[in-house]
C-alpha atoms as a PDB file:
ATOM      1  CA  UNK A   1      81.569 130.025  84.789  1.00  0.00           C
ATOM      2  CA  UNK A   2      81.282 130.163  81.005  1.00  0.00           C
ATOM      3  CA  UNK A   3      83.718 127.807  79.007  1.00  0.00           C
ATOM      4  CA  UNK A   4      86.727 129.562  77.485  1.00  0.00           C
ATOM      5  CA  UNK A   5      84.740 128.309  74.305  1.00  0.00           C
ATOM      6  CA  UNK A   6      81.900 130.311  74.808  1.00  0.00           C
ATOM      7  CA  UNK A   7      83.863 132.728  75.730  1.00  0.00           C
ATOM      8  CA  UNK A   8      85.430 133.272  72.175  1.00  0.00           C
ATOM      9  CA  UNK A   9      83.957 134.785  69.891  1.00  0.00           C
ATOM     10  CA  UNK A  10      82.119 133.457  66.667  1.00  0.00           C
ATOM     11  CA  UNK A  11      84.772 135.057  64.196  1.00  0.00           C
ATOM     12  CA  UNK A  12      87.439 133.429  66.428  1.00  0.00           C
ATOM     13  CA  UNK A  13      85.718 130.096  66.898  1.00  0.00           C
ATOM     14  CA  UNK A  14      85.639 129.894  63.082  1.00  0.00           C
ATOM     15  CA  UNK A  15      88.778 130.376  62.618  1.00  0.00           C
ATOM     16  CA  UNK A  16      90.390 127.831  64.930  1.00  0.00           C
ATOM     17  CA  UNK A  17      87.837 125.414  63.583  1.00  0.00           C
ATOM     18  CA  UNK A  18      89.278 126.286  59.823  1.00  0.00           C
ATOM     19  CA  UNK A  19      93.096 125.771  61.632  1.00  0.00           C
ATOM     20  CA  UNK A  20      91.870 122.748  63.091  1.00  0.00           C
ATOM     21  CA  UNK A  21      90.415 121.325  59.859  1.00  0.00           C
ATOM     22  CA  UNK A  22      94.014 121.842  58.162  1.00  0.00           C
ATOM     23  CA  UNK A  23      95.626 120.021  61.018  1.00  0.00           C
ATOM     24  CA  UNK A  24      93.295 117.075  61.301  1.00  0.00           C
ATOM     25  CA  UNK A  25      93.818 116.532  57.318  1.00  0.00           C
ATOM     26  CA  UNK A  26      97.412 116.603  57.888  1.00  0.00           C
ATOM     27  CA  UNK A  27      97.764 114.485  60.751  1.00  0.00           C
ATOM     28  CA  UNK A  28      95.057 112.225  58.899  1.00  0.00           C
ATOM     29  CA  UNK A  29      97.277 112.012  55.255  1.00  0.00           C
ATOM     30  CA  UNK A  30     100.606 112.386  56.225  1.00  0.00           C
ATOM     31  CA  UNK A  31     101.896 112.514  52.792  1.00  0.00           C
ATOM     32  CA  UNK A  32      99.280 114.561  51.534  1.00  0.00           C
ATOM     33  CA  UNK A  33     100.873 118.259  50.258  1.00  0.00           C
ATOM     34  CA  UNK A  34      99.856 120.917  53.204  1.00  0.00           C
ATOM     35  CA  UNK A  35      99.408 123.401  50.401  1.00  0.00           C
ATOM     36  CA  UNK A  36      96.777 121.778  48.435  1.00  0.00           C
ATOM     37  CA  UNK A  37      95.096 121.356  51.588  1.00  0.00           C
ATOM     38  CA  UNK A  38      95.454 124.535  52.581  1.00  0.00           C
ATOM     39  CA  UNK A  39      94.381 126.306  48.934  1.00  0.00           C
ATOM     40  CA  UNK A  40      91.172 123.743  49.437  1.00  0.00           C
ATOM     41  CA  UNK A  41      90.552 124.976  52.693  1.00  0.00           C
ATOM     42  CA  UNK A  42      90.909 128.820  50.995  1.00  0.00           C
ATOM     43  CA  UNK A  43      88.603 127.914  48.093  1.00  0.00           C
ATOM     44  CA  UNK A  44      85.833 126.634  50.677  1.00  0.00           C
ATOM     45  CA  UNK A  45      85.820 129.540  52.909  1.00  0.00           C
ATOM     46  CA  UNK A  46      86.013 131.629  49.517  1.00  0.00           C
ATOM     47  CA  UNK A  47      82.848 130.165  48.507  1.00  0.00           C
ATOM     48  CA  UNK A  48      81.045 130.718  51.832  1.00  0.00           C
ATOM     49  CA  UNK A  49      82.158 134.225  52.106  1.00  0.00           C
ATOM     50  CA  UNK A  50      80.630 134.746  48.805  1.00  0.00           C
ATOM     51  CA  UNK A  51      77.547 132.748  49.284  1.00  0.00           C
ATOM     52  CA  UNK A  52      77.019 134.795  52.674  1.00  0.00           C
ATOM     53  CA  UNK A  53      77.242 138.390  51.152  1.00  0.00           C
ATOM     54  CA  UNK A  54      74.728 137.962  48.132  1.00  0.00           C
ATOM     55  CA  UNK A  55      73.201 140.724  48.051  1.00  0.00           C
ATOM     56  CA  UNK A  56      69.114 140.550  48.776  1.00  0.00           C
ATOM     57  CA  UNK A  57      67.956 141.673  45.525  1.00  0.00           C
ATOM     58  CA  UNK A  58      65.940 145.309  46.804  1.00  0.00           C
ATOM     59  CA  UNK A  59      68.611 147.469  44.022  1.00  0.00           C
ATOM     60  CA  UNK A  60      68.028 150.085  46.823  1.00  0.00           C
ATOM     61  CA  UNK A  61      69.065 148.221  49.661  1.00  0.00           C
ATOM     62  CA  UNK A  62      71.404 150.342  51.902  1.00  0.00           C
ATOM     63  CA  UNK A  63      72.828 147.467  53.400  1.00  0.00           C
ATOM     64  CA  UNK A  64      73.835 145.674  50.334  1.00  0.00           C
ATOM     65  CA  UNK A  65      75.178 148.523  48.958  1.00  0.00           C
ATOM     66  CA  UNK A  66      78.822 147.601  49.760  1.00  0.00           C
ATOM     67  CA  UNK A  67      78.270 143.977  48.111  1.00  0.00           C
ATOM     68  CA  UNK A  68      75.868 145.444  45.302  1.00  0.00           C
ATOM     69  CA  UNK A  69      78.336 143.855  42.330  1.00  0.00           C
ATOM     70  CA  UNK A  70      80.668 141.141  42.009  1.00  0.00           C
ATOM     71  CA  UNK A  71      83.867 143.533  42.085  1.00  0.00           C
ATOM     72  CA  UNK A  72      82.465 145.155  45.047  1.00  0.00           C
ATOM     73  CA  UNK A  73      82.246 141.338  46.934  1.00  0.00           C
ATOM     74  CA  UNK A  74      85.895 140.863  45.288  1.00  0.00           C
ATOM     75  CA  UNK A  75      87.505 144.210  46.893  1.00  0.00           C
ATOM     76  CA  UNK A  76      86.037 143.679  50.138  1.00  0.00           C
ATOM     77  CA  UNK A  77      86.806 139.695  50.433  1.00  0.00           C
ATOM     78  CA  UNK A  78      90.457 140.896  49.017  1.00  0.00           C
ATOM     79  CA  UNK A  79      90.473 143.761  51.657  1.00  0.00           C
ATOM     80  CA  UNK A  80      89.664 141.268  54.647  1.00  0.00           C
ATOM     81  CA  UNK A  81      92.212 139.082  53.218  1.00  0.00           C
ATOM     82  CA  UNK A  82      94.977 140.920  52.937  1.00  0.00           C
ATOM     83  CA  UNK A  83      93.862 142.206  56.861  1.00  0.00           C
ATOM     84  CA  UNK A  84      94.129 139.195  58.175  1.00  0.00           C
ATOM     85  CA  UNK A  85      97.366 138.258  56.288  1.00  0.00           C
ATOM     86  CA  UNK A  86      98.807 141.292  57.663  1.00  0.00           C
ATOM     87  CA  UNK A  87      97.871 140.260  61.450  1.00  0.00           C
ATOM     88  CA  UNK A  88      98.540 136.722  61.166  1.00  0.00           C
ATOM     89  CA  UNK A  89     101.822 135.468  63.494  1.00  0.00           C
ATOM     90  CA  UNK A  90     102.941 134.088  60.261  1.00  0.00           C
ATOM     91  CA  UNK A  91     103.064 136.853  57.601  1.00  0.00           C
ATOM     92  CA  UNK A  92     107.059 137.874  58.080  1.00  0.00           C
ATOM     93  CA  UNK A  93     109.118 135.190  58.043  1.00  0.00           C
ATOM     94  CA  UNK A  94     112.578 134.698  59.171  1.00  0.00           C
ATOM     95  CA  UNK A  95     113.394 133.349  55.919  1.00  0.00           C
ATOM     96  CA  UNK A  96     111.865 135.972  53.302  1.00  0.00           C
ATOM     97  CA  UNK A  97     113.465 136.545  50.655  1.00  0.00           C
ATOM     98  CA  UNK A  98     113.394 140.205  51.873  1.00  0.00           C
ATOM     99  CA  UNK A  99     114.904 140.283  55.523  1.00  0.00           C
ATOM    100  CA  UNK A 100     117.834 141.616  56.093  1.00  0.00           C
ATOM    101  CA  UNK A 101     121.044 140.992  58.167  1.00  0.00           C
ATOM    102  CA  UNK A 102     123.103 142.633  60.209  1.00  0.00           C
END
Protein backbone atom coordinates (compact mmCIF):
# COMPACT_ATOMS: atom_id res chain seq x y z
CA UNK A 1 0.00 0.00 0.00
CA UNK A 2 1.37 3.35 -1.15
CA UNK A 3 1.92 6.04 1.67
CA UNK A 4 -0.76 8.73 1.84
CA UNK A 5 2.48 10.77 0.84
CA UNK A 6 2.93 9.27 -2.30
CA UNK A 7 -0.29 9.34 -2.71
CA UNK A 8 -0.52 13.25 -2.98
CA UNK A 9 0.26 14.82 -5.55
CA UNK A 10 3.46 16.96 -6.41
CA UNK A 11 1.44 20.36 -6.55
CA UNK A 12 -0.06 19.32 -3.18
CA UNK A 13 3.13 18.03 -1.61
CA UNK A 14 4.59 21.47 -2.37
CA UNK A 15 2.30 23.19 -0.92
CA UNK A 16 2.09 21.59 2.52
CA UNK A 17 5.85 21.68 2.48
CA UNK A 18 5.56 25.74 1.84
CA UNK A 19 2.70 25.60 4.98
CA UNK A 20 5.01 23.62 6.85
CA UNK A 21 8.02 25.91 6.30
CA UNK A 22 5.80 28.94 7.72
CA UNK A 23 4.94 26.89 10.74
CA UNK A 24 8.35 25.55 11.60
CA UNK A 25 9.68 29.37 11.42
CA UNK A 26 7.00 30.30 13.70
CA UNK A 27 7.18 27.72 16.18
CA UNK A 28 11.12 28.21 15.80
CA UNK A 29 10.97 32.42 16.49
CA UNK A 30 8.14 32.90 18.47
CA UNK A 31 8.33 36.56 18.38
CA UNK A 32 9.19 36.76 14.94
CA UNK A 33 6.12 38.75 12.83
CA UNK A 34 4.09 35.78 10.87
CA UNK A 35 3.72 38.28 8.07
CA UNK A 36 7.22 38.94 7.24
CA UNK A 37 7.58 35.36 7.25
CA UNK A 38 4.94 34.76 5.29
CA UNK A 39 5.73 37.75 2.46
CA UNK A 40 9.42 35.87 2.55
CA UNK A 41 7.94 32.70 1.98
CA UNK A 42 5.76 34.59 -1.10
CA UNK A 43 8.89 36.27 -2.49
CA UNK A 44 10.74 32.73 -2.63
CA UNK A 45 8.11 30.83 -4.32
CA UNK A 46 7.75 34.11 -6.56
CA UNK A 47 11.20 33.68 -7.63
CA UNK A 48 10.95 29.95 -8.39
CA UNK A 49 7.81 30.32 -10.30
CA UNK A 50 9.61 32.75 -12.38
CA UNK A 51 12.85 30.97 -12.65
CA UNK A 52 10.74 27.76 -13.75
CA UNK A 53 8.75 29.42 -16.68
CA UNK A 54 11.75 31.14 -18.59
CA UNK A 55 11.02 30.74 -21.63
CA UNK A 56 13.66 28.42 -23.84
CA UNK A 57 14.81 30.99 -26.14
CA UNK A 58 13.38 29.19 -29.83
CA UNK A 59 11.09 32.91 -30.47
CA UNK A 60 8.84 30.25 -32.16
CA UNK A 61 8.40 27.98 -29.47
CA UNK A 62 4.67 26.98 -29.12
CA UNK A 63 5.08 26.04 -25.73
CA UNK A 64 6.59 29.16 -24.46
CA UNK A 65 4.28 31.10 -26.11
CA UNK A 66 2.14 31.78 -22.99
CA UNK A 67 5.43 32.89 -20.97
CA UNK A 68 7.04 34.56 -24.19
CA UNK A 69 7.40 38.19 -22.16
CA UNK A 70 7.69 39.29 -18.75
CA UNK A 71 3.93 40.63 -18.58
CA UNK A 72 2.83 37.44 -19.99
CA UNK A 73 4.84 35.43 -16.80
CA UNK A 74 3.22 38.39 -14.59
CA UNK A 75 -0.59 37.73 -15.76
CA UNK A 76 -0.34 34.15 -15.52
CA UNK A 77 1.64 33.99 -11.97
CA UNK A 78 -1.15 36.82 -10.96
CA UNK A 79 -3.91 34.55 -12.51
CA UNK A 80 -2.74 31.37 -10.44
CA UNK A 81 -2.57 33.59 -7.55
CA UNK A 82 -5.55 35.05 -7.31
CA UNK A 83 -6.95 31.08 -8.07
CA UNK A 84 -5.60 29.84 -5.33
CA UNK A 85 -6.56 32.82 -3.07
CA UNK A 86 -9.98 32.30 -4.16
CA UNK A 87 -9.94 28.41 -3.09
CA UNK A 88 -7.99 28.76 -0.07
CA UNK A 89 -10.18 27.89 3.43
CA UNK A 90 -8.96 31.23 4.41
CA UNK A 91 -9.96 33.85 1.79
CA UNK A 92 -13.50 35.07 3.58
CA UNK A 93 -13.13 35.80 6.86
CA UNK A 94 -15.54 36.14 9.61
CA UNK A 95 -14.13 39.37 10.39
CA UNK A 96 -13.92 41.28 6.87
CA UNK A 97 -14.50 44.37 6.81
CA UNK A 98 -17.25 43.41 4.28
CA UNK A 99 -19.55 40.68 5.98
CA UNK A 100 -22.60 41.41 6.90
CA UNK A 101 -25.07 40.78 9.81
CA UNK A 102 -28.22 39.82 10.30
Amino acid sequence: MASSNEEKSLFDRAADEAVALGNRLLDENPDADAWEIASGLLAGVVHFWLYTRQPCGDPGCESCAEVATAEQRLRQLLDETRQSAEESDYYHTPYDSNVGTA
